[in-house]
Protein backbone atom coordinates (compact mmCIF):
# COMPACT_ATOMS: atom_id res chain seq x y z
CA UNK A 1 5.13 -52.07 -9.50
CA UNK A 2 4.74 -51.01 -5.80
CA UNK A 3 7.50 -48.38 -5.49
CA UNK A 4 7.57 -46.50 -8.86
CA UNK A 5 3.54 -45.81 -8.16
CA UNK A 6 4.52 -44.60 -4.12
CA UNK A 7 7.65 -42.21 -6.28
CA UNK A 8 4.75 -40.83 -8.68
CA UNK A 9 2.37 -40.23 -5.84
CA UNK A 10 4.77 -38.53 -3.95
CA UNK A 11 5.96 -35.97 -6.96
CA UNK A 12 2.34 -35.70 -7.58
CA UNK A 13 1.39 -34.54 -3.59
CA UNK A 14 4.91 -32.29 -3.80
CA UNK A 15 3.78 -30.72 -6.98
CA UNK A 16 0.88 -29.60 -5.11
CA UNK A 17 1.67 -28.01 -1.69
CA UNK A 18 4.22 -26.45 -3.84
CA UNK A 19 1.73 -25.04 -5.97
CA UNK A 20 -0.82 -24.52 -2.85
CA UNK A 21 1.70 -22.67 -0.99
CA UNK A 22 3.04 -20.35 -4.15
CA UNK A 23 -0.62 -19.37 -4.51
CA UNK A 24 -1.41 -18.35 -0.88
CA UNK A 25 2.31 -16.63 -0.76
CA UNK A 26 0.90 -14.23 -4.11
CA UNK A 27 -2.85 -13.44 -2.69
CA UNK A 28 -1.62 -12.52 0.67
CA UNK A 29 1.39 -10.23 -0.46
CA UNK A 30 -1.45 -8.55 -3.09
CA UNK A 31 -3.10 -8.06 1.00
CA UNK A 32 -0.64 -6.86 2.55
CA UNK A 33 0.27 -4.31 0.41
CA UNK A 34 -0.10 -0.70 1.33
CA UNK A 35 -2.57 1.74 0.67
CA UNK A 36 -1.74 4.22 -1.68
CA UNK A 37 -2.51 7.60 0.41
CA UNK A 38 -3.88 11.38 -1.16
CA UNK A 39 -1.50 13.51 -1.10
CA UNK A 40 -2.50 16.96 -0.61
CA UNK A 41 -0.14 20.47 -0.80
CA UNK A 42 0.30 23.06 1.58
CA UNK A 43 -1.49 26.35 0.36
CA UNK A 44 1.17 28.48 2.52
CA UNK A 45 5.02 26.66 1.62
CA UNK A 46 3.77 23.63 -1.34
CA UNK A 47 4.99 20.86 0.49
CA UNK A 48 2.77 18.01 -0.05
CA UNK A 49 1.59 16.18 2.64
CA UNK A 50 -0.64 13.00 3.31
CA UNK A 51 -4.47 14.08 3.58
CA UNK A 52 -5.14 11.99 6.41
CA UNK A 53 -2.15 14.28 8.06
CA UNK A 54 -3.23 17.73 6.52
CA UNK A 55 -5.50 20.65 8.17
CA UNK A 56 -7.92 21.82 6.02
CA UNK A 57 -9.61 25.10 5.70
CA UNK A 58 -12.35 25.56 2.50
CA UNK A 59 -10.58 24.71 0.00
CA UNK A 60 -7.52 25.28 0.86
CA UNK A 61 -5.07 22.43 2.88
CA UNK A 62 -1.91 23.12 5.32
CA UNK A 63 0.52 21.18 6.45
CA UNK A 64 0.67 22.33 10.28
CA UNK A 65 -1.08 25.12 12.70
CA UNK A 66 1.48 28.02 11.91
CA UNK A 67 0.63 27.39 8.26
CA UNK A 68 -2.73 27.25 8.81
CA UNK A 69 -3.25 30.24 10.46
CA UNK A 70 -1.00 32.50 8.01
CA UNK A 71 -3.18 31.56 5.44
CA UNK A 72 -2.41 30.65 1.61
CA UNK A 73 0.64 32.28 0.33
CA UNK A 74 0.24 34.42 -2.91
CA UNK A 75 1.19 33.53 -6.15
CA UNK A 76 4.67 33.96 -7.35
């Protein structure tokens, strides 16, 4: 009655890092995960561009310098 008790155990203890280490793979890819990121548009050519990356002036945002100091472009 020894060994079929020792198999058991064993399928029991492999059932369960398995399961321990497909839980911990799931919550740290839900970590890892990136950021989603505002995304803002360029008053002067519309090209939209991450906030963190964009120059802003009132209410207006630019992309880069030259942008930025030409003002927003008018309407079409």
């Amino acid at each position: 009655m020894g060994l079929p008790r020792l198999i058991l155990l064993g399928i029991i203890i492999g059932l369960g890092v398995w399961a321990w280490r497909r839980f911990n793979s799931r919550h740290s890819a839900v970590e890892n995960q990136p950021s989603a990121k505002t995304m803002v548009r360029c008053a002067q050519c519309h090209v939209h561009t991450p906030s963190d990356r964009a120059l802003q002036k009132g209410q207006h945002w630019y992309c880069c310098n030259q942008h930025l100091a030409q003002g927003p472009k008018a309407r079409d």
